[in-house]
PDB file of N, CA and C in Angstrom:
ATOM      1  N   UNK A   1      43.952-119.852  22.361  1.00  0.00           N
ATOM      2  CA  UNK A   1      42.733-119.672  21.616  1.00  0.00           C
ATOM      3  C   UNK A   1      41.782-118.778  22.421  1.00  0.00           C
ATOM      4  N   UNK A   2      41.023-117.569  21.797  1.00  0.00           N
ATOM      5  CA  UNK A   2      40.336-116.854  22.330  1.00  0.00           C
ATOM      6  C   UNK A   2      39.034-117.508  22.046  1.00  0.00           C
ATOM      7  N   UNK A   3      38.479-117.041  23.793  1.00  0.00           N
ATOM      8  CA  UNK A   3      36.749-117.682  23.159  1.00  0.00           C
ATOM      9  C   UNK A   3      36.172-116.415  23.582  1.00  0.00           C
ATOM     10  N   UNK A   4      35.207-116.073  22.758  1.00  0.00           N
ATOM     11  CA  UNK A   4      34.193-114.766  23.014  1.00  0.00           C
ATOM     12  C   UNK A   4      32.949-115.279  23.727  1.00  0.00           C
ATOM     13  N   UNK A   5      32.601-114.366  24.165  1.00  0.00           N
ATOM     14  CA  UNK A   5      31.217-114.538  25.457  1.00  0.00           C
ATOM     15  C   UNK A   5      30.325-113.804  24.541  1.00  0.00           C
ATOM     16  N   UNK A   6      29.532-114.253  24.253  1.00  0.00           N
ATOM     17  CA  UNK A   6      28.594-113.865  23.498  1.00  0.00           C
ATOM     18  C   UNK A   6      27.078-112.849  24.385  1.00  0.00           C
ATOM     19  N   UNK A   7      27.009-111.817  24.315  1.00  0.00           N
ATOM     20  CA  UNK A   7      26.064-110.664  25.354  1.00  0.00           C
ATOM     21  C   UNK A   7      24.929-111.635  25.152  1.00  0.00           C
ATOM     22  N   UNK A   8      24.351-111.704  26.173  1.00  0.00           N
ATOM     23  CA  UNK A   8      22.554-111.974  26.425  1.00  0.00           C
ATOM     24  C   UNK A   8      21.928-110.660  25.819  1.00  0.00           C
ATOM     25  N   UNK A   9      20.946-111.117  24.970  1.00  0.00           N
ATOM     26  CA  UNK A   9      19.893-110.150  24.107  1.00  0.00           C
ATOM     27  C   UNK A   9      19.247-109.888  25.455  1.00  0.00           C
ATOM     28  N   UNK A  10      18.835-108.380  25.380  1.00  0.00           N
ATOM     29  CA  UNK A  10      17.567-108.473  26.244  1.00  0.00           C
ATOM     30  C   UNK A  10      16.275-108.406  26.110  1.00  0.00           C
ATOM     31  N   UNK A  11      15.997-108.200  27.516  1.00  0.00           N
ATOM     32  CA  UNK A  11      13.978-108.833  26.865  1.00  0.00           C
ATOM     33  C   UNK A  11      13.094-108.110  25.757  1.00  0.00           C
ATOM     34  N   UNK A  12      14.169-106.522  25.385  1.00  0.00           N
ATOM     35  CA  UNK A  12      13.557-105.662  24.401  1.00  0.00           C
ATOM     36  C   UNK A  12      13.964-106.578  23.289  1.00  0.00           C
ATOM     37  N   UNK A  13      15.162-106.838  22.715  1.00  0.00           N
ATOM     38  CA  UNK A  13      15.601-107.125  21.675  1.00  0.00           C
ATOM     39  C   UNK A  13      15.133-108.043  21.062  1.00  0.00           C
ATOM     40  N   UNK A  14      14.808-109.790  22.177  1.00  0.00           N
ATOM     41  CA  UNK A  14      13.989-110.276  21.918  1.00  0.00           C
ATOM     42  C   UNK A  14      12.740-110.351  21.729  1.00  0.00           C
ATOM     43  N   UNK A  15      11.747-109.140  22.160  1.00  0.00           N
ATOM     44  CA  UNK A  15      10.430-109.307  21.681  1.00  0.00           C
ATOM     45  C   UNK A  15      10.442-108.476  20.731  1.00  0.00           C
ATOM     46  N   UNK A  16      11.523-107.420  19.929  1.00  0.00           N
ATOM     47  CA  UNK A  16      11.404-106.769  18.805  1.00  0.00           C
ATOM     48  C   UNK A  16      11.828-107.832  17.846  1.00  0.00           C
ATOM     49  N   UNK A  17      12.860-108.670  18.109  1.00  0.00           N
ATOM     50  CA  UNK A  17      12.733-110.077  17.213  1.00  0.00           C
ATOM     51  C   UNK A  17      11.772-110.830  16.982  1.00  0.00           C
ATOM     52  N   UNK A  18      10.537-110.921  17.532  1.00  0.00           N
ATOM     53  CA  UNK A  18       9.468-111.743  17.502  1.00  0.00           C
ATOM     54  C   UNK A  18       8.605-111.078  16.143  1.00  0.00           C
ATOM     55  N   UNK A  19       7.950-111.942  15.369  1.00  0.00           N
ATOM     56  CA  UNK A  19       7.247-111.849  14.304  1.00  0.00           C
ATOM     57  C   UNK A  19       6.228-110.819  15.233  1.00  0.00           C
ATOM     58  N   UNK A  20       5.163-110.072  14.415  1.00  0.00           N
ATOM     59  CA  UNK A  20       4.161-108.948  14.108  1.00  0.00           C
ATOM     60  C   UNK A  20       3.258-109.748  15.175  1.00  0.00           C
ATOM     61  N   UNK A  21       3.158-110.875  14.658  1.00  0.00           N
ATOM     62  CA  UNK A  21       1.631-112.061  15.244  1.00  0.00           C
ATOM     63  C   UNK A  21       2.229-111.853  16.535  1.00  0.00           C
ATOM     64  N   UNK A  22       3.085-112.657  16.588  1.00  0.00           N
ATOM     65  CA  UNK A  22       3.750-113.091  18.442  1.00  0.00           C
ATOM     66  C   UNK A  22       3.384-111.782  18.921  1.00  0.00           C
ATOM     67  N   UNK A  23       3.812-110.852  18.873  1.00  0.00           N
ATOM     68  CA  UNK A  23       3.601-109.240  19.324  1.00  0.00           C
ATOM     69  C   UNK A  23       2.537-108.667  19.512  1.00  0.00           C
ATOM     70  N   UNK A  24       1.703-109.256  18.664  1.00  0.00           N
ATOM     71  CA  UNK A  24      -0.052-108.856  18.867  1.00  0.00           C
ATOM     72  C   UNK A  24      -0.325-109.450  20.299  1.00  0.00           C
ATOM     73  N   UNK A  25      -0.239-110.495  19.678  1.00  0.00           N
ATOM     74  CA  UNK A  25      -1.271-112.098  20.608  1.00  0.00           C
ATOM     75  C   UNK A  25      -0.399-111.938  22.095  1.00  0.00           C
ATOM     76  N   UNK A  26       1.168-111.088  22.360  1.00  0.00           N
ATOM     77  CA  UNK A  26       1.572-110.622  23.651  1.00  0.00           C
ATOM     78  C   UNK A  26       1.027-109.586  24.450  1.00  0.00           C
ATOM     79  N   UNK A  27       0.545-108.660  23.442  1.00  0.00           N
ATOM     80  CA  UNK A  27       0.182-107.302  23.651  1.00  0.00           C
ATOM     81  C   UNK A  27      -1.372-107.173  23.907  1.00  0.00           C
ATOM     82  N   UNK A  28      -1.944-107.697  23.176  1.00  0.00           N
ATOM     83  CA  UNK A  28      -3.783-108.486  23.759  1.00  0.00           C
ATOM     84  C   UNK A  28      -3.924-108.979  25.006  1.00  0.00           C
ATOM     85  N   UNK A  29      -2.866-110.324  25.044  1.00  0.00           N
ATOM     86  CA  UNK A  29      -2.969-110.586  26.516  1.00  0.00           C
ATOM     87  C   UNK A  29      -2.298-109.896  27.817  1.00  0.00           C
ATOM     88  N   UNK A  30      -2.085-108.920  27.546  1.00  0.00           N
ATOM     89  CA  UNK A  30      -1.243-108.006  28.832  1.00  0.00           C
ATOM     90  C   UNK A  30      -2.162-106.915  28.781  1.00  0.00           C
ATOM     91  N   UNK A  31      -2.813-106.369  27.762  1.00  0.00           N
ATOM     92  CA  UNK A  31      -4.294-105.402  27.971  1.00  0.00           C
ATOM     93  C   UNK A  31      -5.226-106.073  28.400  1.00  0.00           C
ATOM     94  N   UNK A  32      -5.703-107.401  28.049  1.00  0.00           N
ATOM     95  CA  UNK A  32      -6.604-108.413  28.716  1.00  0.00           C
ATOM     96  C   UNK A  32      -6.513-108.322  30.017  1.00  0.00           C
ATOM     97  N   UNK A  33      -5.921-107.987  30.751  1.00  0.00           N
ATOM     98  CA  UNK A  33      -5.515-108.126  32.453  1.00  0.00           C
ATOM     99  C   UNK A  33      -5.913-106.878  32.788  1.00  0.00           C
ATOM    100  N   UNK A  34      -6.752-107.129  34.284  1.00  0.00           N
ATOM    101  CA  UNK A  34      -7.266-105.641  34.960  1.00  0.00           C
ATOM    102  C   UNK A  34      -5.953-105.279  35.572  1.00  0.00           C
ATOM    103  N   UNK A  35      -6.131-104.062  36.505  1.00  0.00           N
ATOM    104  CA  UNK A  35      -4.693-103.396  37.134  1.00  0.00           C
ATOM    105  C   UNK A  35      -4.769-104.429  38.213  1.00  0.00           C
ATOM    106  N   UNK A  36      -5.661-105.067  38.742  1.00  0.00           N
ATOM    107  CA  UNK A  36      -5.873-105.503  39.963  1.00  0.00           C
ATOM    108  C   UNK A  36      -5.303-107.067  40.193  1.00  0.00           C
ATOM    109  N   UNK A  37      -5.708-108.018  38.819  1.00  0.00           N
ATOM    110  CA  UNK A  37      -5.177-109.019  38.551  1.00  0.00           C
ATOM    111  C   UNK A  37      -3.404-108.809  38.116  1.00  0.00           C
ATOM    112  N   UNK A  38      -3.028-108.053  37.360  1.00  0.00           N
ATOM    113  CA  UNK A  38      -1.261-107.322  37.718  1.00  0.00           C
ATOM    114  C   UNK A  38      -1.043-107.057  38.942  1.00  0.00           C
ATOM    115  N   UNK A  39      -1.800-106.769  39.629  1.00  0.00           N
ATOM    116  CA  UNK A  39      -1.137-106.630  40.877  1.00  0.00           C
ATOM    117  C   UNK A  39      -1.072-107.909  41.623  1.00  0.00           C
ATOM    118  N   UNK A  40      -1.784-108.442  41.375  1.00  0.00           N
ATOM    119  CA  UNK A  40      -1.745-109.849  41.935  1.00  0.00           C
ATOM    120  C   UNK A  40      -0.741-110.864  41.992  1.00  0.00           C
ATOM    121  N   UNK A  41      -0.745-110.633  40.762  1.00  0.00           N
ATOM    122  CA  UNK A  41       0.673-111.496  39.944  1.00  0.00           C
ATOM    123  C   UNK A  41       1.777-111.087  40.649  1.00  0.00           C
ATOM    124  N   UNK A  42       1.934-109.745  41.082  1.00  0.00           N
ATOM    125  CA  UNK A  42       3.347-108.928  41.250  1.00  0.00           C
ATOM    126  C   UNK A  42       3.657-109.637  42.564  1.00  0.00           C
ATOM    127  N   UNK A  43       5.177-109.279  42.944  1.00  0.00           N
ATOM    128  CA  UNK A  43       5.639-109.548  44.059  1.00  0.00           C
ATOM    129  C   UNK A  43       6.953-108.169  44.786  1.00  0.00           C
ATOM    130  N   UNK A  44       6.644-108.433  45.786  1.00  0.00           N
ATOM    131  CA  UNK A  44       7.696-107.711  46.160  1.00  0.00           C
ATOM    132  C   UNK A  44       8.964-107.266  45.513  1.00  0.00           C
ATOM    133  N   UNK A  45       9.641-106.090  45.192  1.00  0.00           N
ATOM    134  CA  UNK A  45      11.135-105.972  45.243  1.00  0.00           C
ATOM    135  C   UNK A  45      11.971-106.787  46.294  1.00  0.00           C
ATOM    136  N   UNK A  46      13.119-107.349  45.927  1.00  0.00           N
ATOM    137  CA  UNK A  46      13.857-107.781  47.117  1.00  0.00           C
ATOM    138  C   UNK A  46      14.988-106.823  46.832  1.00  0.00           C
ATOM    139  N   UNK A  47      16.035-107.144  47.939  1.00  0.00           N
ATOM    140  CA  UNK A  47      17.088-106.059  48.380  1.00  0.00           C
ATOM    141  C   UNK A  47      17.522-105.141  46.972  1.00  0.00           C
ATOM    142  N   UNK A  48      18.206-106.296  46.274  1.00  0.00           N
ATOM    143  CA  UNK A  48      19.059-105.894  45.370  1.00  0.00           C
ATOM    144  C   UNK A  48      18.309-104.963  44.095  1.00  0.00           C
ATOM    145  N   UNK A  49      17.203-105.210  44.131  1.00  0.00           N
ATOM    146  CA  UNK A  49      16.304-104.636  42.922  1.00  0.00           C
ATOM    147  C   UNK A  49      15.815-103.642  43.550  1.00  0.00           C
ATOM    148  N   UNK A  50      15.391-103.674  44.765  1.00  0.00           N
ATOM    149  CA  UNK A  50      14.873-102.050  45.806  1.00  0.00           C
ATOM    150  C   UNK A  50      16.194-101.342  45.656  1.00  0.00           C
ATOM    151  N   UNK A  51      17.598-101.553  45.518  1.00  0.00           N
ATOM    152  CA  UNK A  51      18.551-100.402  45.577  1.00  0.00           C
ATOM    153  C   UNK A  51      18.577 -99.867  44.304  1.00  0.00           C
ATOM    154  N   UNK A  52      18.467-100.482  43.301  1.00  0.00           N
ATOM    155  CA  UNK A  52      18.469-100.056  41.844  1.00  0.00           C
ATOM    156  C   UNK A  52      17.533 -99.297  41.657  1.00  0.00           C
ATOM    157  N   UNK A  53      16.345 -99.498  41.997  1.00  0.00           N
ATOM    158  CA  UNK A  53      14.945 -99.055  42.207  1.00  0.00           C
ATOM    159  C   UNK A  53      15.528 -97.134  42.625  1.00  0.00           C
ATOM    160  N   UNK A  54      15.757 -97.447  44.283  1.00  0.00           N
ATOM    161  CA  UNK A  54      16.046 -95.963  44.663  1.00  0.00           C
ATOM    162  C   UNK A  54      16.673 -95.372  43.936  1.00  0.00           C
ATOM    163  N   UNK A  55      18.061 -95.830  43.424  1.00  0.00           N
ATOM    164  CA  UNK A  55      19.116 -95.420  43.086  1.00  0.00           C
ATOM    165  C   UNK A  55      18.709 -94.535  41.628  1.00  0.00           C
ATOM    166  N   UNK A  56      17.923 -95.020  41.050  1.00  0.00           N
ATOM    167  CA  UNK A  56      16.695 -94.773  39.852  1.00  0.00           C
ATOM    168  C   UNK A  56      16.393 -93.316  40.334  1.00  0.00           C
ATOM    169  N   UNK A  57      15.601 -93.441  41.102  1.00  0.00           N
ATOM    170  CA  UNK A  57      14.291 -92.659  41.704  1.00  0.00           C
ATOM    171  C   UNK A  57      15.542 -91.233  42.027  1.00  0.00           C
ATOM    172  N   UNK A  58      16.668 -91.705  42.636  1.00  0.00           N
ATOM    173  CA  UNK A  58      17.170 -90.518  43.164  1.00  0.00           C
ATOM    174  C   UNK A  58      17.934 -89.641  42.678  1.00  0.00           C
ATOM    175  N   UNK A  59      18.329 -90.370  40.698  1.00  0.00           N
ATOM    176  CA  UNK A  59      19.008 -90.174  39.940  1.00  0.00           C
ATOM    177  C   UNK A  59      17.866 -89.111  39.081  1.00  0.00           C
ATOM    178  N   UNK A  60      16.690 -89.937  38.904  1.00  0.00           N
ATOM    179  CA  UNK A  60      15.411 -89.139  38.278  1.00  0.00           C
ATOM    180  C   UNK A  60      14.582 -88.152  38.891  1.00  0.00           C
ATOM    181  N   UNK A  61      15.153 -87.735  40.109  1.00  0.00           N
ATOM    182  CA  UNK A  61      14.588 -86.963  40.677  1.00  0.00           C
ATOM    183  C   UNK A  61      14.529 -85.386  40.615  1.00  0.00           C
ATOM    184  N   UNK A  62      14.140 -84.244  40.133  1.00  0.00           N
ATOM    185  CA  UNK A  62      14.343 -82.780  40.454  1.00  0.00           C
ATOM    186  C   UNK A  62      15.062 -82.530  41.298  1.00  0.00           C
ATOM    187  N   UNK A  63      15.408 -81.183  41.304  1.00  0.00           N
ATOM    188  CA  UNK A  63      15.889 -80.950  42.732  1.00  0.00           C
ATOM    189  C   UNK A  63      14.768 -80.476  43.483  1.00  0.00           C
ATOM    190  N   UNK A  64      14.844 -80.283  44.819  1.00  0.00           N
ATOM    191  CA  UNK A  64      13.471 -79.181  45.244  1.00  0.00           C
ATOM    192  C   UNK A  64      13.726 -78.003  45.136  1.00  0.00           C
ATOM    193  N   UNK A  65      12.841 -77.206  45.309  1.00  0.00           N
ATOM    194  CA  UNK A  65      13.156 -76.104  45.107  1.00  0.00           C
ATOM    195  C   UNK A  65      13.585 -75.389  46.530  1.00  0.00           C
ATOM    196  N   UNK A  66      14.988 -74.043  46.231  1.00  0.00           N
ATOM    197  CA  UNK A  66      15.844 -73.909  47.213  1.00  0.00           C
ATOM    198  C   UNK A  66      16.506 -74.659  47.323  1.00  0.00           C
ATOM    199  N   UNK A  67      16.929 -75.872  47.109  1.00  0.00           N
ATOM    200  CA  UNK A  67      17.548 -76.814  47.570  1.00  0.00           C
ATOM    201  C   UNK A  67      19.157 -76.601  46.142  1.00  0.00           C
ATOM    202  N   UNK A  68      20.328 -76.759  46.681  1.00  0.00           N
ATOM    203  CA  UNK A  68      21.303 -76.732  45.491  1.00  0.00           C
ATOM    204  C   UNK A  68      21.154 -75.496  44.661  1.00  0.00           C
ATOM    205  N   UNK A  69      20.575 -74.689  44.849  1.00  0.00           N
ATOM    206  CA  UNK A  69      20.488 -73.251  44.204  1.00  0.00           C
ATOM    207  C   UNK A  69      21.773 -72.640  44.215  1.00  0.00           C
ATOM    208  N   UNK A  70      22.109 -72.249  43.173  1.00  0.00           N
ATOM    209  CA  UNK A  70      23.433 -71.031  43.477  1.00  0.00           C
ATOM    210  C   UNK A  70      23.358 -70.000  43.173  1.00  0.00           C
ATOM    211  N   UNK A  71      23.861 -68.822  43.699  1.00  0.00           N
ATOM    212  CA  UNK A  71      23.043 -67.497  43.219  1.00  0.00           C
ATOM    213  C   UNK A  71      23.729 -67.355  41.497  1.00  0.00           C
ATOM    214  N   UNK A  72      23.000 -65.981  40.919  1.00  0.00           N
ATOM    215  CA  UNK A  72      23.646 -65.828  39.996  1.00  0.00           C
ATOM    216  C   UNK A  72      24.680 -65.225  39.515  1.00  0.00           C
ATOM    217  N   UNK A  73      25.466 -66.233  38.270  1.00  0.00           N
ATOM    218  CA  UNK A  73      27.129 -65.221  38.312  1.00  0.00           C
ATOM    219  C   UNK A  73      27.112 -64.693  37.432  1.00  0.00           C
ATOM    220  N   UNK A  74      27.330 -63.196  38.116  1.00  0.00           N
ATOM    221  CA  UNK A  74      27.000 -61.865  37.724  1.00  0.00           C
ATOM    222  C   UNK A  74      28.248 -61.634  37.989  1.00  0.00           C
ATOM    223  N   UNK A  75      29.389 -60.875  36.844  1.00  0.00           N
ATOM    224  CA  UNK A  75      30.550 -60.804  37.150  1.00  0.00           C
ATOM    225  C   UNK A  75      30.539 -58.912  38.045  1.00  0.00           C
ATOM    226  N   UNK A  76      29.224 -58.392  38.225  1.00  0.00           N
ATOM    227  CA  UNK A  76      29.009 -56.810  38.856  1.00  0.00           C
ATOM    228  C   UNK A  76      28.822 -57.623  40.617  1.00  0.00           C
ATOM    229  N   UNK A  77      28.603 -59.685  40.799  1.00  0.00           N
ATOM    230  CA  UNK A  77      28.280 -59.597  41.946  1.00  0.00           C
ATOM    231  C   UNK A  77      29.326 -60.613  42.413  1.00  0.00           C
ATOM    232  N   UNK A  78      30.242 -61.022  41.432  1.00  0.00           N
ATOM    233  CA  UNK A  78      31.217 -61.756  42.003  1.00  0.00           C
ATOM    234  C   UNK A  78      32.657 -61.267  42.219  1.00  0.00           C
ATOM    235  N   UNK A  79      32.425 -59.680  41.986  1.00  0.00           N
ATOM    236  CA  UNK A  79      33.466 -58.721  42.726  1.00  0.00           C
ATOM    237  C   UNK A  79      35.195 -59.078  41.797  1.00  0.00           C
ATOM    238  N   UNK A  80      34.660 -59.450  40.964  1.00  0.00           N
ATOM    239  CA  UNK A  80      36.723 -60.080  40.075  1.00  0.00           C
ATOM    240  C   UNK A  80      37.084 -58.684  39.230  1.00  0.00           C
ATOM    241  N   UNK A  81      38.285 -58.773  39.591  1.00  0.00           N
ATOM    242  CA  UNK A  81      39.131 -57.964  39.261  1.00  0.00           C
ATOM    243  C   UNK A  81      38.611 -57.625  37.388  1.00  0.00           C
ATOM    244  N   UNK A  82      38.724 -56.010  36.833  1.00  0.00           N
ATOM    245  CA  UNK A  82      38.257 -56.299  35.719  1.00  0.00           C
ATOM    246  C   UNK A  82      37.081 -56.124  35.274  1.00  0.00           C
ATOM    247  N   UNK A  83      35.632 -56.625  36.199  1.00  0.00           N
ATOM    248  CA  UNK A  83      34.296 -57.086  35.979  1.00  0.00           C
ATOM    249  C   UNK A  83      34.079 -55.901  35.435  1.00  0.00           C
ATOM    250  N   UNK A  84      33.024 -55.708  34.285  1.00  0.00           N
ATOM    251  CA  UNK A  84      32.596 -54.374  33.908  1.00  0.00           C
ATOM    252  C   UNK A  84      30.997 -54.340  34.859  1.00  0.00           C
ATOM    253  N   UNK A  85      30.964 -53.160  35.224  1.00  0.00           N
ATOM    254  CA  UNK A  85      29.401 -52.526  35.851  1.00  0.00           C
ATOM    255  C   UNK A  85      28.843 -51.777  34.596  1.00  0.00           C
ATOM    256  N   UNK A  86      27.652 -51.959  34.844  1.00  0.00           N
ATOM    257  CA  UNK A  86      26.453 -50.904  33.991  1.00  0.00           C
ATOM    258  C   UNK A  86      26.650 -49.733  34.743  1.00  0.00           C
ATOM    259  N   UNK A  87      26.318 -48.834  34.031  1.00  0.00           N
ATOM    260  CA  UNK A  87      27.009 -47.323  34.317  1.00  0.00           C
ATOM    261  C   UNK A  87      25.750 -46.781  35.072  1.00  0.00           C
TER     262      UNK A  87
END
């Protein structure tokens, strides 16, 4: 007999499941709060959530500039057999 594992909703799914009201009266009280009292509340990252964190950051990151540049392929500068030149 097969048993299925049923996925955990996540915290989006469940508060898009929540009635209009619930959603207000969530959304009031999380603007109700200064930045300062959120910060309060907050706590540290620990290990495992700081690597996800970077891993984030380093995935979302630009490149710098110069950095990973490749010149451009110009078949007059990559010398292949064939390449046509401007006259």
């Amino acid at each position: 007999m097969k048993q299925t594992v049923m996925k955990k909703k996540s915290p989006i799914d469940e508060f898009i499941a929540l009635p209009d009201s619930e959603k207000e009266r969530i959304v009031e009280e999380i603007e109700a709060e200064t930045p300062e009292e959120r910060l309060a509340k907050s706590r540290p990252l620990n290990a495992r959530e700081r690597a996800i964190w970077v891993a984030f950051q380093r995935k979302a990151a630009r490149p710098k500039p110069g950095k990973n540049e490749q010149p451009p392929c110009n078949a007059a500068t990559t010398g292949r057999a064939g390449a046509v030149t401007p006259p």
